[in-house]
N, C-alpha and C. Protein backbone atom coordinates (compact mmCIF):
# COMPACT_ATOMS: atom_id res chain seq x y z
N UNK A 1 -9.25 9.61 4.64
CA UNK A 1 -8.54 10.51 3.76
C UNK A 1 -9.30 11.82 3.59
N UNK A 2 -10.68 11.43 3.67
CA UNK A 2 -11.44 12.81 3.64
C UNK A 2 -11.05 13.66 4.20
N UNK A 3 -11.31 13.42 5.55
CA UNK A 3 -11.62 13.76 6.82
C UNK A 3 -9.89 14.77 6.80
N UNK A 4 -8.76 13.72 6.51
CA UNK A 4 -7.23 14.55 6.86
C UNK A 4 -7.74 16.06 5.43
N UNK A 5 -7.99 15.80 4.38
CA UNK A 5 -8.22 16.85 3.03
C UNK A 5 -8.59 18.09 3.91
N UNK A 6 -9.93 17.83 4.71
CA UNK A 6 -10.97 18.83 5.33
C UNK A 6 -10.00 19.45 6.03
N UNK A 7 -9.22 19.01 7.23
CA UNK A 7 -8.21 19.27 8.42
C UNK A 7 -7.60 20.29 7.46
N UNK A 8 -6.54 19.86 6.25
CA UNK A 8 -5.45 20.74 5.58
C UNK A 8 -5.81 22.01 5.48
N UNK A 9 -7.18 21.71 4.46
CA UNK A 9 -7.97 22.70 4.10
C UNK A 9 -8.50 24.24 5.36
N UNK A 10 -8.97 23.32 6.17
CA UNK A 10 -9.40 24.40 7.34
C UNK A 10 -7.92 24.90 7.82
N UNK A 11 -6.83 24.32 8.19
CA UNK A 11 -5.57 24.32 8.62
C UNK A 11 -5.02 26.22 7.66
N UNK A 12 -5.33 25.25 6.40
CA UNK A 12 -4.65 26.47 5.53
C UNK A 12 -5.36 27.80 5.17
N UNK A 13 -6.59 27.52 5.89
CA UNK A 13 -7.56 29.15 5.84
C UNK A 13 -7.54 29.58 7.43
N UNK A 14 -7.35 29.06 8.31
CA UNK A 14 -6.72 30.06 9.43
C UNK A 14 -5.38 30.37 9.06
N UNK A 15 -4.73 29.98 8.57
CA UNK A 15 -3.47 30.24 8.53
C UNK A 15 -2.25 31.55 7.66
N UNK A 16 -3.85 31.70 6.23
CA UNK A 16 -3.89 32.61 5.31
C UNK A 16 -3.57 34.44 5.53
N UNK A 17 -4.15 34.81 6.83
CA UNK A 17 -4.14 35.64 7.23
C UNK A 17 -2.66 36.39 7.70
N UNK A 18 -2.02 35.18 8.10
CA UNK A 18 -0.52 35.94 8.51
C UNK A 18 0.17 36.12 7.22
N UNK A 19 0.40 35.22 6.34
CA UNK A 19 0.81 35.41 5.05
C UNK A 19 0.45 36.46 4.68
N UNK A 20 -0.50 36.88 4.42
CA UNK A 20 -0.98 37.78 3.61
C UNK A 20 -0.66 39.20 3.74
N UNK A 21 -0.65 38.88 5.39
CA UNK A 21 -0.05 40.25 6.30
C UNK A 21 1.54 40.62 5.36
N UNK A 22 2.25 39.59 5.32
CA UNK A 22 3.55 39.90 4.61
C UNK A 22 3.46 40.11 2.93
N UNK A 23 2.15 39.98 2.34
CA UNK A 23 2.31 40.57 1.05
C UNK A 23 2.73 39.74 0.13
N UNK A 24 2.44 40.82 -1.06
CA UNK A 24 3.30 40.22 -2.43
C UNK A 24 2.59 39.00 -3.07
N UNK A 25 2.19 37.92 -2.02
CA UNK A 25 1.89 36.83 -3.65
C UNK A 25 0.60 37.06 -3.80
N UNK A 26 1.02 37.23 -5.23
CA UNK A 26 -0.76 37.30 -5.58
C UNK A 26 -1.49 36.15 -5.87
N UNK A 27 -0.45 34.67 -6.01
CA UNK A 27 -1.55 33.19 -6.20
C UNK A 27 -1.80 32.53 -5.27
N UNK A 28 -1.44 33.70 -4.28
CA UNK A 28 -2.61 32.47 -2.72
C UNK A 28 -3.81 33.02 -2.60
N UNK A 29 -4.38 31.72 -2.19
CA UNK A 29 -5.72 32.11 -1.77
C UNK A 29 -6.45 30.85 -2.47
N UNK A 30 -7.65 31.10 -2.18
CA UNK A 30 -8.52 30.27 -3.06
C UNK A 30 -9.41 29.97 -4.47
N UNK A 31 -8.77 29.16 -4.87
CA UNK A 31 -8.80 29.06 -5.75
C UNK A 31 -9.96 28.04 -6.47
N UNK A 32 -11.10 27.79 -7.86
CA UNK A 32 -11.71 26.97 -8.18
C UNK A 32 -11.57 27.19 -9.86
N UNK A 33 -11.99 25.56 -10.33
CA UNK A 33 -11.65 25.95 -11.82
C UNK A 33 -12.72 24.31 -12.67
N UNK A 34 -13.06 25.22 -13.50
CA UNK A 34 -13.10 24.09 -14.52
C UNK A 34 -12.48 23.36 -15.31
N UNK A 35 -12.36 22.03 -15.67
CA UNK A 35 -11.16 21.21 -16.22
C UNK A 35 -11.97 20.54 -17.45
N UNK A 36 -11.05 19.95 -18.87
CA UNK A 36 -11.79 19.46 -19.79
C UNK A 36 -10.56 18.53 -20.04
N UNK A 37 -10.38 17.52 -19.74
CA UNK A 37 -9.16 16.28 -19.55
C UNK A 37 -9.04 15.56 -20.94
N UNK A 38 -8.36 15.35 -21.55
CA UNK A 38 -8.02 13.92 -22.36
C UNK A 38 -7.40 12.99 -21.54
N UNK A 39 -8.21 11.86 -21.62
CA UNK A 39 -7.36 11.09 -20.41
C UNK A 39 -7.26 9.62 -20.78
N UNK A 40 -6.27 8.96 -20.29
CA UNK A 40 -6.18 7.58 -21.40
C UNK A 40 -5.88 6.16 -20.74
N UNK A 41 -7.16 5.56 -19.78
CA UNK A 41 -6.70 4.65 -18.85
C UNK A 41 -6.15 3.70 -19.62
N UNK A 42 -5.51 2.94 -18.92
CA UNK A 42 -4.45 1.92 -19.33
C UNK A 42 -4.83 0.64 -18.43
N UNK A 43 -4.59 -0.68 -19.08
CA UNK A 43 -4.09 -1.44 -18.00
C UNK A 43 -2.63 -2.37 -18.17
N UNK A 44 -2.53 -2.77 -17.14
CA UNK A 44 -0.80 -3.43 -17.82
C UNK A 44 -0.82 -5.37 -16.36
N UNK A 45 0.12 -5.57 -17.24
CA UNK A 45 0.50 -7.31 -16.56
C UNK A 45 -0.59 -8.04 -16.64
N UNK A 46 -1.36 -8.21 -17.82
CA UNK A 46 -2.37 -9.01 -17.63
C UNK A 46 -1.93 -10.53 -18.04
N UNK A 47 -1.46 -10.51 -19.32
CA UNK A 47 -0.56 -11.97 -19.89
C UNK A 47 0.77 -12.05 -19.80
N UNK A 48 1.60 -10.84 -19.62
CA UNK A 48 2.58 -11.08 -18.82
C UNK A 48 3.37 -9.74 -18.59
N UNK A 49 4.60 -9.99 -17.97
CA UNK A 49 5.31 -8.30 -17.20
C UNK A 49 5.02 -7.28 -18.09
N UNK A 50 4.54 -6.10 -17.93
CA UNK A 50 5.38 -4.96 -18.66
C UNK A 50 4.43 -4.80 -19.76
N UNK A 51 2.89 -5.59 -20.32
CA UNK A 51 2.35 -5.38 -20.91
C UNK A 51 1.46 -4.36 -20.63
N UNK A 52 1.31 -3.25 -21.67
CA UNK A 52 0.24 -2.02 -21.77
C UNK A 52 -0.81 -2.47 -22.49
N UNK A 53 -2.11 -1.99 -22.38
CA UNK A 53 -3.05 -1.91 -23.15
C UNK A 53 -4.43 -0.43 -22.53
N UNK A 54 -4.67 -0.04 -23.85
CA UNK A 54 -5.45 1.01 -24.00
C UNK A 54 -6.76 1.19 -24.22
N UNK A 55 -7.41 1.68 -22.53
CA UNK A 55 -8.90 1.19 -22.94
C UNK A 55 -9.89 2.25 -23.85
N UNK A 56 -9.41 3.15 -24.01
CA UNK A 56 -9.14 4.48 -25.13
C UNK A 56 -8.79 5.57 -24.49
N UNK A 57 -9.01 6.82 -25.34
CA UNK A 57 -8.92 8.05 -25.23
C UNK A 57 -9.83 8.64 -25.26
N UNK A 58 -10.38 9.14 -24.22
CA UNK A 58 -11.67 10.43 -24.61
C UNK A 58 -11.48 11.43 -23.42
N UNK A 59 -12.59 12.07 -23.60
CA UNK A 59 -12.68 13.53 -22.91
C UNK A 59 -13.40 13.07 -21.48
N UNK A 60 -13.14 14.04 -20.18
CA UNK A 60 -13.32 14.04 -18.85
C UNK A 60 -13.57 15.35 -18.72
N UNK A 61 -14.55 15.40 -17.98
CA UNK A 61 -15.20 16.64 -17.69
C UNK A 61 -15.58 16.97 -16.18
N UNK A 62 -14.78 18.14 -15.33
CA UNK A 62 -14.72 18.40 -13.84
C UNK A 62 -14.55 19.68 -13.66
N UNK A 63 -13.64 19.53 -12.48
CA UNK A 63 -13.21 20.67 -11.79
C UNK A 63 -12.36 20.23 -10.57
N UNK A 64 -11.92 21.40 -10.44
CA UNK A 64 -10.69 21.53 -9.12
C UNK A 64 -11.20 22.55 -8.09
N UNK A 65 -10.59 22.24 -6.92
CA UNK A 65 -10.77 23.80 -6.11
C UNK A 65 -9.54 23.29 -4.88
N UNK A 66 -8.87 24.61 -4.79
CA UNK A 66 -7.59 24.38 -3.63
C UNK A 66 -7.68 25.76 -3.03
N UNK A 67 -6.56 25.86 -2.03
CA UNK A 67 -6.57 26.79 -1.07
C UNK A 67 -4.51 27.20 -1.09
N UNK A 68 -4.52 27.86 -1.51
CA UNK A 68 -2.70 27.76 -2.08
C UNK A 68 -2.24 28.91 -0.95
N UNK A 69 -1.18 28.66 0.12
CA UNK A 69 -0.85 29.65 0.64
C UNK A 69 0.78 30.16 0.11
N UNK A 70 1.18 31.21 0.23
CA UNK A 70 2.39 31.93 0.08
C UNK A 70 3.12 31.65 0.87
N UNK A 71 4.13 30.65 0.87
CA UNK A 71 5.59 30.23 1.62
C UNK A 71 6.23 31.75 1.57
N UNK A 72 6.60 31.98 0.49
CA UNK A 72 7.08 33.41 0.34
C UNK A 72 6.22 34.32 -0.79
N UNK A 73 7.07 35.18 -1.43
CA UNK A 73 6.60 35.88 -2.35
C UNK A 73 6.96 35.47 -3.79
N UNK A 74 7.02 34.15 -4.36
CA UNK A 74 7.01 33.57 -5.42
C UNK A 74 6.71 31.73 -5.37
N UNK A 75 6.36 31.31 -3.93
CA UNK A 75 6.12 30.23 -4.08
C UNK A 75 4.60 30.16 -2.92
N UNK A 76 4.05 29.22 -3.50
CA UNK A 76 2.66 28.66 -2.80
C UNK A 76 2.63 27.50 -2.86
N UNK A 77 2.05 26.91 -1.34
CA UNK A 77 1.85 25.20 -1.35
C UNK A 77 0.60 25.36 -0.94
N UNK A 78 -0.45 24.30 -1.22
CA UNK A 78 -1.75 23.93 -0.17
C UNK A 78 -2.53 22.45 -1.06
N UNK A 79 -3.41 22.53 -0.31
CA UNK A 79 -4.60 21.22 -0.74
C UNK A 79 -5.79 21.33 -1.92
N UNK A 80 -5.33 20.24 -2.35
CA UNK A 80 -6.37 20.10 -3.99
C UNK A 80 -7.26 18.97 -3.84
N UNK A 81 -8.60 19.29 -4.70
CA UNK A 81 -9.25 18.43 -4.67
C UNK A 81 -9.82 18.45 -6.13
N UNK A 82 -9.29 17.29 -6.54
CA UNK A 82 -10.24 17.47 -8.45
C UNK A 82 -11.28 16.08 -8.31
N UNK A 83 -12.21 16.57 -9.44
CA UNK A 83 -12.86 15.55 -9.63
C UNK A 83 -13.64 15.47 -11.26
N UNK A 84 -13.33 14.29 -11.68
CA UNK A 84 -13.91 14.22 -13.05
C UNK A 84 -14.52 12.97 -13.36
N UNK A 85 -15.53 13.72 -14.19
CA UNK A 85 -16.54 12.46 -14.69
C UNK A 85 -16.22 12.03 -16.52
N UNK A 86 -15.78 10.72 -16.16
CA UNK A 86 -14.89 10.19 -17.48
C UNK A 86 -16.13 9.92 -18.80
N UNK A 87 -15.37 10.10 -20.00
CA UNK A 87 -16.28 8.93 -21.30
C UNK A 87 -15.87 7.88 -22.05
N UNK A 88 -14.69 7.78 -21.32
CA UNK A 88 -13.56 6.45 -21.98
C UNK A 88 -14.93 5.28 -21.65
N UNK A 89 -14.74 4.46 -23.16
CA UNK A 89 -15.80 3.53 -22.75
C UNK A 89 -15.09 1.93 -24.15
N UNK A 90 -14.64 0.86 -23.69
CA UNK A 90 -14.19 -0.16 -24.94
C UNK A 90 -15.42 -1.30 -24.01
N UNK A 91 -15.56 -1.56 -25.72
CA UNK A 91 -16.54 -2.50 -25.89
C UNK A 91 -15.90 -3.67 -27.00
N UNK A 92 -16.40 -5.23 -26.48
CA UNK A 92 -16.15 -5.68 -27.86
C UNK A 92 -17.42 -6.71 -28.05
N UNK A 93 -17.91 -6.96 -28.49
CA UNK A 93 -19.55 -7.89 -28.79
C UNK A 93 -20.12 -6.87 -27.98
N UNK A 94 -20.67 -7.83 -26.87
CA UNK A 94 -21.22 -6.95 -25.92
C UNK A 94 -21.11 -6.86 -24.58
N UNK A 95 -19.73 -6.85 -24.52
CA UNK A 95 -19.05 -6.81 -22.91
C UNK A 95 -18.10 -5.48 -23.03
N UNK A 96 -18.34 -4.79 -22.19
CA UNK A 96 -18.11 -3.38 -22.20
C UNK A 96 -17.42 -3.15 -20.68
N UNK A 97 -15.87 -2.24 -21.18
CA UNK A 97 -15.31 -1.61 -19.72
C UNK A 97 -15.24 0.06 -20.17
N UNK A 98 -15.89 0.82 -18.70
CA UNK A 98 -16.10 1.51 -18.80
C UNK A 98 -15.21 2.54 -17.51
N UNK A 99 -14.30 3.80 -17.75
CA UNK A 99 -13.97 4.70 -16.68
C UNK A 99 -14.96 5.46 -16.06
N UNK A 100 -15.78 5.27 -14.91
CA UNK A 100 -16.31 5.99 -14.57
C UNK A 100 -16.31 7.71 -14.36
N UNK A 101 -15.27 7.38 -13.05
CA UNK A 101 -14.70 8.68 -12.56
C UNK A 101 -13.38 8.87 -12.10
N UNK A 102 -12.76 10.13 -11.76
CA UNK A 102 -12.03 9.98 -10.93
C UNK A 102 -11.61 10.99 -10.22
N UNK A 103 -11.44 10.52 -8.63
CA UNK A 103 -11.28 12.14 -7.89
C UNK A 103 -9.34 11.92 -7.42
N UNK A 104 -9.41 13.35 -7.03
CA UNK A 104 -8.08 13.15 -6.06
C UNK A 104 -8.02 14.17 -5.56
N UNK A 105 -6.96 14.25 -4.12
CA UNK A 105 -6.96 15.29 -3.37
C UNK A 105 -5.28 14.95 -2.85
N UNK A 106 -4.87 16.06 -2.74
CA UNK A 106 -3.33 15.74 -2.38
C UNK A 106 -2.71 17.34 -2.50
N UNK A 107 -1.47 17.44 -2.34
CA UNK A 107 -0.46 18.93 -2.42
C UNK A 107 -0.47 19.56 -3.78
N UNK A 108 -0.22 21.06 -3.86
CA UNK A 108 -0.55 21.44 -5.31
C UNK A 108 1.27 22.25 -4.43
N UNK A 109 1.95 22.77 -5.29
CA UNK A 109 3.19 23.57 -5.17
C UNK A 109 3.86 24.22 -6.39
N UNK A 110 3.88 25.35 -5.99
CA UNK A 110 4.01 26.55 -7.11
C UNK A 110 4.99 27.82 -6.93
N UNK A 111 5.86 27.78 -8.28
CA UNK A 111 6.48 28.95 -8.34
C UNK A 111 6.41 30.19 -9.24
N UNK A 112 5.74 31.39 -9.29
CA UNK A 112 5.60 32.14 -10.10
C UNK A 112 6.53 32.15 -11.03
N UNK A 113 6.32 32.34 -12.14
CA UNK A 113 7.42 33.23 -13.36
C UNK A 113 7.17 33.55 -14.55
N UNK A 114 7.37 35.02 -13.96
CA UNK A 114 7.63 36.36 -14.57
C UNK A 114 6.26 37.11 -13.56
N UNK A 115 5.07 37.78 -14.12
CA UNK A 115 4.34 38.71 -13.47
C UNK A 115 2.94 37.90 -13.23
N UNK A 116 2.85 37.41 -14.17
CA UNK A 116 1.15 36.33 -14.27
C UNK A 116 1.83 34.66 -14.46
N UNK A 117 2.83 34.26 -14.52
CA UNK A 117 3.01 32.68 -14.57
C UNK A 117 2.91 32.02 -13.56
N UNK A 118 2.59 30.38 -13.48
CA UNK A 118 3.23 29.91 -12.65
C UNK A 118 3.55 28.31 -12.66
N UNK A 119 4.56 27.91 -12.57
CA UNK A 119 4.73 26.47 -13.03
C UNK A 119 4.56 25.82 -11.91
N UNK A 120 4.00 24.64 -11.73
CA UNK A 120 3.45 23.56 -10.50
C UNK A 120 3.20 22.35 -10.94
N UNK A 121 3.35 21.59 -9.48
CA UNK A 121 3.95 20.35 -9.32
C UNK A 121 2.75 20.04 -8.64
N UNK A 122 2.01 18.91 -8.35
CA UNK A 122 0.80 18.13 -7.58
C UNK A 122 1.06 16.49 -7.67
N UNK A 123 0.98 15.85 -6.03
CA UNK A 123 0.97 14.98 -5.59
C UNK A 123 0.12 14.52 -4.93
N UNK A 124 -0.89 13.16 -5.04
CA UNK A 124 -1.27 13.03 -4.24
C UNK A 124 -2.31 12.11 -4.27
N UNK A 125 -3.40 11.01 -3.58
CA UNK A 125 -4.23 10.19 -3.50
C UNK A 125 -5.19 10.21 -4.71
N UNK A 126 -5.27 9.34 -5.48
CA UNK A 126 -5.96 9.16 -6.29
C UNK A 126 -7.16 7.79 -6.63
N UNK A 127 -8.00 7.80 -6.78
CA UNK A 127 -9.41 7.10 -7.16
C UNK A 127 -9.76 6.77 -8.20
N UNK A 128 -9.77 5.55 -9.15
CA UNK A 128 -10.51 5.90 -10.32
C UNK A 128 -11.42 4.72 -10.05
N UNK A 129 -12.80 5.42 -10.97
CA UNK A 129 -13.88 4.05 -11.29
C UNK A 129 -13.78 3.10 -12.69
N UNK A 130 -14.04 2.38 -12.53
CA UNK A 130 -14.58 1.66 -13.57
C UNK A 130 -15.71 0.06 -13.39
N UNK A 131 -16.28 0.59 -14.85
CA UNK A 131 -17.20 -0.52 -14.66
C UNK A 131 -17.50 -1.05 -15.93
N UNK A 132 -17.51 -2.75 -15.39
CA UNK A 132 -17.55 -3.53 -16.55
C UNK A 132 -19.14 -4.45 -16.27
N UNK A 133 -19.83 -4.18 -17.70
CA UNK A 133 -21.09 -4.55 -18.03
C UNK A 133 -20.77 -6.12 -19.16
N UNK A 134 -21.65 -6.83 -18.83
CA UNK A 134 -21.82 -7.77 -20.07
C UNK A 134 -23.27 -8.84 -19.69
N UNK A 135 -23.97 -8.53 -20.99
CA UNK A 135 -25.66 -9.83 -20.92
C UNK A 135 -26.03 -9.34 -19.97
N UNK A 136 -26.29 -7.63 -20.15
CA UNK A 136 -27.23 -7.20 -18.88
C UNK A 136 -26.94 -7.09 -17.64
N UNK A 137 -25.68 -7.59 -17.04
CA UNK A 137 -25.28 -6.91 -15.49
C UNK A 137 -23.83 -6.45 -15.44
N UNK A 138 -23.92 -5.56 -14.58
CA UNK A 138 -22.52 -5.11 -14.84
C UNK A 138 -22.62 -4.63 -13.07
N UNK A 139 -20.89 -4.14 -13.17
CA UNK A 139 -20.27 -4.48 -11.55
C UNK A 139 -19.25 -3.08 -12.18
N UNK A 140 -19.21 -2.09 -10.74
CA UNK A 140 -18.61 -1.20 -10.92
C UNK A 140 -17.32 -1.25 -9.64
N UNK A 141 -16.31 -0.55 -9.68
CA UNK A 141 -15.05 -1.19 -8.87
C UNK A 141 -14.55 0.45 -8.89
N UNK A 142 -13.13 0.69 -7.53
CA UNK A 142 -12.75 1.30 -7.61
C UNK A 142 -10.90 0.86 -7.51
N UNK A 143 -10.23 1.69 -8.44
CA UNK A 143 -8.94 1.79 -7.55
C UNK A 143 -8.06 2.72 -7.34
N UNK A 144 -7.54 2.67 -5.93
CA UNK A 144 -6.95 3.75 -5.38
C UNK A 144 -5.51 3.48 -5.14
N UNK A 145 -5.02 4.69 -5.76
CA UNK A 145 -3.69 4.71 -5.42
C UNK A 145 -2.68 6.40 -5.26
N UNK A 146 -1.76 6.45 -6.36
CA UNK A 146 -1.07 8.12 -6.14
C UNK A 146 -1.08 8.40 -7.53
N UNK A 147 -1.12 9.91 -7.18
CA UNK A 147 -1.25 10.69 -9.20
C UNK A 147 -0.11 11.95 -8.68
N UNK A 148 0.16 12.04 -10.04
CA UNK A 148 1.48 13.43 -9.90
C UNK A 148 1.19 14.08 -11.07
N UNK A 149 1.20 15.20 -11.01
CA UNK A 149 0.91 16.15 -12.32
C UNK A 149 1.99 17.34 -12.24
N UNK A 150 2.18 18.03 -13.40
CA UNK A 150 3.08 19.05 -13.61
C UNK A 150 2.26 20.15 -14.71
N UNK A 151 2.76 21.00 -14.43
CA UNK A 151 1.84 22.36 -15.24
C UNK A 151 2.10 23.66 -15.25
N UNK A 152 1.76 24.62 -16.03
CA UNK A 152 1.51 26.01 -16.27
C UNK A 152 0.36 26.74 -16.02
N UNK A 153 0.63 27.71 -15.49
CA UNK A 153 -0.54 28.51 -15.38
C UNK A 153 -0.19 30.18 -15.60
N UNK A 154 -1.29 30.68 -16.51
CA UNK A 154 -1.43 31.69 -16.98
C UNK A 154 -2.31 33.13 -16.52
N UNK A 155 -2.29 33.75 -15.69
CA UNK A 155 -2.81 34.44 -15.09
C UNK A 155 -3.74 35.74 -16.05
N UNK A 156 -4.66 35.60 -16.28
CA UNK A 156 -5.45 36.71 -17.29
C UNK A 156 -5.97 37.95 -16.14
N UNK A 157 -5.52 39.20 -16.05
CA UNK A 157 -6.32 40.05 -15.27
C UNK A 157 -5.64 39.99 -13.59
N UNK A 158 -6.22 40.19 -13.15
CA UNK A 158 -6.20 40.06 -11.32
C UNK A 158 -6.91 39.02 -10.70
N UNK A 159 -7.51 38.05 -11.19
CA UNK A 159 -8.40 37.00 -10.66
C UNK A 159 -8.45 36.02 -11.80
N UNK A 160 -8.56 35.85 -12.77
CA UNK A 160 -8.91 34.76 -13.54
C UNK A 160 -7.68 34.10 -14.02
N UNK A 161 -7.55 33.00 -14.64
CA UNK A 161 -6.27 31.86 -14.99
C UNK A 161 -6.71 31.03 -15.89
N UNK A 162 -5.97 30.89 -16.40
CA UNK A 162 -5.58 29.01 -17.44
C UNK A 162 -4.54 28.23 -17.28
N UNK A 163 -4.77 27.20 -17.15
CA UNK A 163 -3.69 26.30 -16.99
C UNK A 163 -3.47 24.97 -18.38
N UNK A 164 -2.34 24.68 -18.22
CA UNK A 164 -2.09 23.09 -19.20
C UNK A 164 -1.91 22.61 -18.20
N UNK A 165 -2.04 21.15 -17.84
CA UNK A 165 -1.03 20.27 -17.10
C UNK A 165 -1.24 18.42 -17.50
N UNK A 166 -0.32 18.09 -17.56
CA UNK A 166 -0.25 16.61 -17.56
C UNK A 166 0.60 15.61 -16.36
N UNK A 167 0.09 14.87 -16.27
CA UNK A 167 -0.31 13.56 -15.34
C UNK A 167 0.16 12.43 -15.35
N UNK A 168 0.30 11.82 -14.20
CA UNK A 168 0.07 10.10 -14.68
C UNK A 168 -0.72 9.66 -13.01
N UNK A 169 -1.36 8.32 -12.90
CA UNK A 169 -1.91 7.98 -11.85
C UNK A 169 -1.73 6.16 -11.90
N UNK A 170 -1.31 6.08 -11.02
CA UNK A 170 -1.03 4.81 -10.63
C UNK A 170 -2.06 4.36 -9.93
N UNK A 171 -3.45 3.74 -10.19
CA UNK A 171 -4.92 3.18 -9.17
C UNK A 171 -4.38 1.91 -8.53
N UNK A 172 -3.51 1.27 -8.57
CA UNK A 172 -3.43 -0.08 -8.28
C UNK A 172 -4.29 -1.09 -9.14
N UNK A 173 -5.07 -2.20 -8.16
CA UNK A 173 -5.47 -3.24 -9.10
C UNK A 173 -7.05 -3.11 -8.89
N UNK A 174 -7.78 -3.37 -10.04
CA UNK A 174 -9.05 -3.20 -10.27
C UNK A 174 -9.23 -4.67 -10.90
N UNK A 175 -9.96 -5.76 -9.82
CA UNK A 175 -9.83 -7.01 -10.51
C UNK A 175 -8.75 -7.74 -10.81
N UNK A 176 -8.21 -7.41 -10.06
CA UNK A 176 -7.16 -8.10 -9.95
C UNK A 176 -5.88 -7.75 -11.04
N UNK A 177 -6.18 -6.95 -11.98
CA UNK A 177 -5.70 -6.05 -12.92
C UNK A 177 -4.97 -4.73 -12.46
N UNK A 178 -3.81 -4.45 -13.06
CA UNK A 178 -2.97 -3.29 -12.82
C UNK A 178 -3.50 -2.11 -13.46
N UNK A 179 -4.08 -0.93 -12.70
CA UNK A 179 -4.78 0.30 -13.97
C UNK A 179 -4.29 1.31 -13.59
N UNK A 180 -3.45 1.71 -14.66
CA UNK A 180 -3.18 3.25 -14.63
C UNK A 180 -4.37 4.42 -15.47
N UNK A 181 -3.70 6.19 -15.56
CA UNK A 181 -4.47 6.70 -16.03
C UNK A 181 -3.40 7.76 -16.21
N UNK A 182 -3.18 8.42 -18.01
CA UNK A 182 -2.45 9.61 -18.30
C UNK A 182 -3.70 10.39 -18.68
N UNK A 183 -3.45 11.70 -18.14
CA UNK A 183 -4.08 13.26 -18.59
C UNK A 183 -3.23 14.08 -19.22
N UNK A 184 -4.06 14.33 -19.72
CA UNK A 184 -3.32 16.01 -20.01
C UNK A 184 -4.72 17.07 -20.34
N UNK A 185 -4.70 18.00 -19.37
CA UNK A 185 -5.63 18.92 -19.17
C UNK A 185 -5.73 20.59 -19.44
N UNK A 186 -7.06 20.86 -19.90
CA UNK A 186 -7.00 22.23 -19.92
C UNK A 186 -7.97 22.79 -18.72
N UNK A 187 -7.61 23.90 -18.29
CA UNK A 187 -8.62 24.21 -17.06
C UNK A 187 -8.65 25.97 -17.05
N UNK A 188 -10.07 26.78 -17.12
CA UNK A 188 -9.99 28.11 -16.65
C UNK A 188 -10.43 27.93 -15.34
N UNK A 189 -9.65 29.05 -14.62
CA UNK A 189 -10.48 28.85 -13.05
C UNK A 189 -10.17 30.66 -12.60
N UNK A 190 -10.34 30.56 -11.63
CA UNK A 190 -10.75 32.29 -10.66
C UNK A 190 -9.76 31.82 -9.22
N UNK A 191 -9.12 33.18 -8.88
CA UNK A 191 -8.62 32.99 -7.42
C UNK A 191 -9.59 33.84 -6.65
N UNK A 192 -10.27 33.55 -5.56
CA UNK A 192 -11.03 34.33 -4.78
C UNK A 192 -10.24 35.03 -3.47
């Protein structure tokens, strides 16, 4: 999965140049940002269908960086890569599950509106960690599956941005356990 991210990525910076030749969008290009997440893993079907449970809510702390090219002059598609380091942490005596991290890389797609907006859509491979400790040893796991996010972005100046966006991520099974993960994020970042 790496390896295809790298391909897109290089794919969409030779490719930048003809676009650009035709003008007008100003949110292609490359892009990097800092992110500060509320994020709220979940797990579900443990005692039976359709059951949720909440391993809390806390703060995630990362970043993003993509490469967005101009389809035309109000829309951009390209490759994202985020990654955040979680503090969701439930404990009860002294057996403790913990969210490590979580990365993803997949399509970002965007339509300007008005002069500095732009509303976007992201799909794509997702990772989360977690690790559960108890009487001194603990075992860390991953699971991978797809995340989709939706969002705003606010353009400050000629280069700098803010965005909202919220999430959901489907990891599959961690232990045999079903784990999801909702965000909802704030992020400043720079287009270079």
């Amino acid at each position: 999965m790496k390896y295809l991210f790298a391909a897109a990525v290089l794919a969409c910076g030779l490719a930048q140049p003809a676009f650009a030749e035709q003008g007008g969008n100003d949110k292609a290009g490359f892009r990097a940002e800092a992110r500060v997440t509320l994020e709220t893993p979940t797990v579900s079907n443990i005692v039976e269908d359709d059951d949720v449970y909440k391993l809390g809510t806390k703060l995630a702390f990362g970043g993003e960086a993509g490469f967005d090219i101009a389809a035309s002059d109000k829309v951009v598609v390209g490759p994202y890569g985020t990654f955040e380091v979680s503090t969701v942490k439930s404990c009860e005596g002294g057996d403790c599950i913990s969210a490590t991290n979580n990365y993803a890389v997949g399509l970002h797609v965007g339509l300007k509106v008005g002069k500095r907006g732009l509303a976007y859509v992201k799909a794509g491979y997702a990772s989360l960690g977690i690790k559960v400790a108890s009487g001194g040893l603990s075992v860390t796991e991953r699971g991978n599956g797809v995340e989709g996010a939706v969002g705003y972005e606010q353009g400050f100046g000629k280069s700098f941005y803010g965005r909202l966006e919220f999430g959901y991520g489907d990891n599959g099974k961690i232990y045999g356990i079903d784990f999801q993960r909702r965000h909802a994020s704030i992020a400043l970042g720079a287009r270079i």
